[in-house]
C-alpha atoms as a PDB file:
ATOM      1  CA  UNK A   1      25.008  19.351  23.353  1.00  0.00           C
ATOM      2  CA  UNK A   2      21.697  18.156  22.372  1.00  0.00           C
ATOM      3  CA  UNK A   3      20.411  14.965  21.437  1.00  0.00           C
ATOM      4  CA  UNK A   4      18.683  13.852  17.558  1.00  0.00           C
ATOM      5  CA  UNK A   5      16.134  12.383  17.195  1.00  0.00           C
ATOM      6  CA  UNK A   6      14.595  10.106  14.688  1.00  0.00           C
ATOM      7  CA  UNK A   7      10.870  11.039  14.092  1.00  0.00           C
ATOM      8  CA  UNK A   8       8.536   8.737  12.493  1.00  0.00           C
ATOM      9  CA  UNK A   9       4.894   9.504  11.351  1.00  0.00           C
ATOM     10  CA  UNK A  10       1.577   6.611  11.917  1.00  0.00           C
ATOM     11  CA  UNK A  11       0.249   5.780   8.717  1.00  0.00           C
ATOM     12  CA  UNK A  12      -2.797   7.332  10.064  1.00  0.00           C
ATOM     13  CA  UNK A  13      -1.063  10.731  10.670  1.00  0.00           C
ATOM     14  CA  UNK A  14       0.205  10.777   7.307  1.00  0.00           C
ATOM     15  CA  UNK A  15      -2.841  10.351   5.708  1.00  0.00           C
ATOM     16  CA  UNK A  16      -4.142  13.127   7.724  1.00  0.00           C
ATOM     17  CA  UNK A  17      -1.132  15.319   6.824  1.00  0.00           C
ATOM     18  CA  UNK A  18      -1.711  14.899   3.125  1.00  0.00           C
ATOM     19  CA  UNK A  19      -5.287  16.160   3.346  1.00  0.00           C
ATOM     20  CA  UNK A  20      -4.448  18.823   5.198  1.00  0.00           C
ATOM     21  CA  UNK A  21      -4.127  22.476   2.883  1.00  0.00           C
ATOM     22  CA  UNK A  22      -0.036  22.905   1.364  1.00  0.00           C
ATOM     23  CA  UNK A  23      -0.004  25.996   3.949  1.00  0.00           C
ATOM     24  CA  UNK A  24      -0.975  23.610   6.691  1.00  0.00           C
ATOM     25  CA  UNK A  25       1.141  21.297   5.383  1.00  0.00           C
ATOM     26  CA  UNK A  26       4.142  22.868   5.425  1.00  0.00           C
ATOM     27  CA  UNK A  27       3.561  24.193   8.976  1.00  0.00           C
ATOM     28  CA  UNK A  28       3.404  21.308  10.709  1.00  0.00           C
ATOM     29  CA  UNK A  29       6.290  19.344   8.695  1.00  0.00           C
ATOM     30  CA  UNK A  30       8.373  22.275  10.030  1.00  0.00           C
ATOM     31  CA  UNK A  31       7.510  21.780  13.499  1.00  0.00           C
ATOM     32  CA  UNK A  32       7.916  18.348  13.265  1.00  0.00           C
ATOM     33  CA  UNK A  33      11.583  18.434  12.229  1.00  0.00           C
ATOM     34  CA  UNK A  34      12.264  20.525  14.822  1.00  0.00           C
ATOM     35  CA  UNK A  35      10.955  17.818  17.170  1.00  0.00           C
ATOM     36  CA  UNK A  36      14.518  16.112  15.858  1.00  0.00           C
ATOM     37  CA  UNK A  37      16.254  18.344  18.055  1.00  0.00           C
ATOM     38  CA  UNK A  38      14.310  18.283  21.046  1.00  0.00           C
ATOM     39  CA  UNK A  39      14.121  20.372  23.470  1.00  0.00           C
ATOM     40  CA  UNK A  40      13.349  23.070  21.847  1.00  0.00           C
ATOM     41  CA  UNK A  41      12.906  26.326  23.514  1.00  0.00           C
ATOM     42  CA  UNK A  42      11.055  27.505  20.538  1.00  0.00           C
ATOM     43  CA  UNK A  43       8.282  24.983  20.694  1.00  0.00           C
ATOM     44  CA  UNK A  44       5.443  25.076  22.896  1.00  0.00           C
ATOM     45  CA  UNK A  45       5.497  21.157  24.293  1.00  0.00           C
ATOM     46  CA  UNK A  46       2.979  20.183  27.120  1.00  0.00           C
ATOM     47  CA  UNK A  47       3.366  17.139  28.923  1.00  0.00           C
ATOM     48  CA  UNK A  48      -0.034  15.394  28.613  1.00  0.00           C
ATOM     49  CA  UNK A  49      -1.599  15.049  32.105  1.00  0.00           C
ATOM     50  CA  UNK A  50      -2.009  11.062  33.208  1.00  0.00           C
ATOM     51  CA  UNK A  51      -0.161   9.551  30.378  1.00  0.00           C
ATOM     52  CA  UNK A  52       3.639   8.408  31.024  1.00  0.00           C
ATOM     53  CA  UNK A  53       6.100  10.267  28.584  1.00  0.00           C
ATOM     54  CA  UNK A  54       3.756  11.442  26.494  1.00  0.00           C
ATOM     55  CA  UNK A  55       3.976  15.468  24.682  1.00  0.00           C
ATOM     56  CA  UNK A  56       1.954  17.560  22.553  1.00  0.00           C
ATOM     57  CA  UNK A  57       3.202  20.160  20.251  1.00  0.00           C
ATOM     58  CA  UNK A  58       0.464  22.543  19.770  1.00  0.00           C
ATOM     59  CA  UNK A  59       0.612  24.333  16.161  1.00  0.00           C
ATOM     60  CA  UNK A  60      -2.146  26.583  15.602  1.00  0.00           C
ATOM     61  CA  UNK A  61      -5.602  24.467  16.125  1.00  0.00           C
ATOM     62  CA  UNK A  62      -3.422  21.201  15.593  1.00  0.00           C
ATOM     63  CA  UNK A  63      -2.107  19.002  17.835  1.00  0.00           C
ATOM     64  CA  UNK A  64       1.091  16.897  17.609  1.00  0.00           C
ATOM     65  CA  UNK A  65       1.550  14.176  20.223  1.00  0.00           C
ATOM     66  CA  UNK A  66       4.538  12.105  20.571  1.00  0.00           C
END
């Protein structure tokens, strides 16, 4: 059973989402519901080297830290 999370975007990431192309767009606000039910084998989640519980999801040449 997994767990759900609640996923919440900086103002500063959302201002960069809505610039991004509706292709783009769409992409990554797929991904990032599926971030709800992490793990995911799906996904492919780094843990970032030196910082304390800290992940990137890497979606083509974007990066989605959390």
């Amino acid at each position: 059973m997994s767990e759900t999370w609640e996923i919440y975007l900086h103002k500063r990431a959302a201002k960069f989402l809505n610039k991004r192309t509706l292709t783009d767009k769409q992409r990554l606000l797929e991904k990032i519901g599926l971030l709800a039910d992490y793990p995911n084998p799906q996904l492919d989640v780094k843990k970032l080297v030196g910082q304390a519980d800290s992940y990137r999801l890497r979606v083509g040449d974007y990066r989605i830290i959390f």
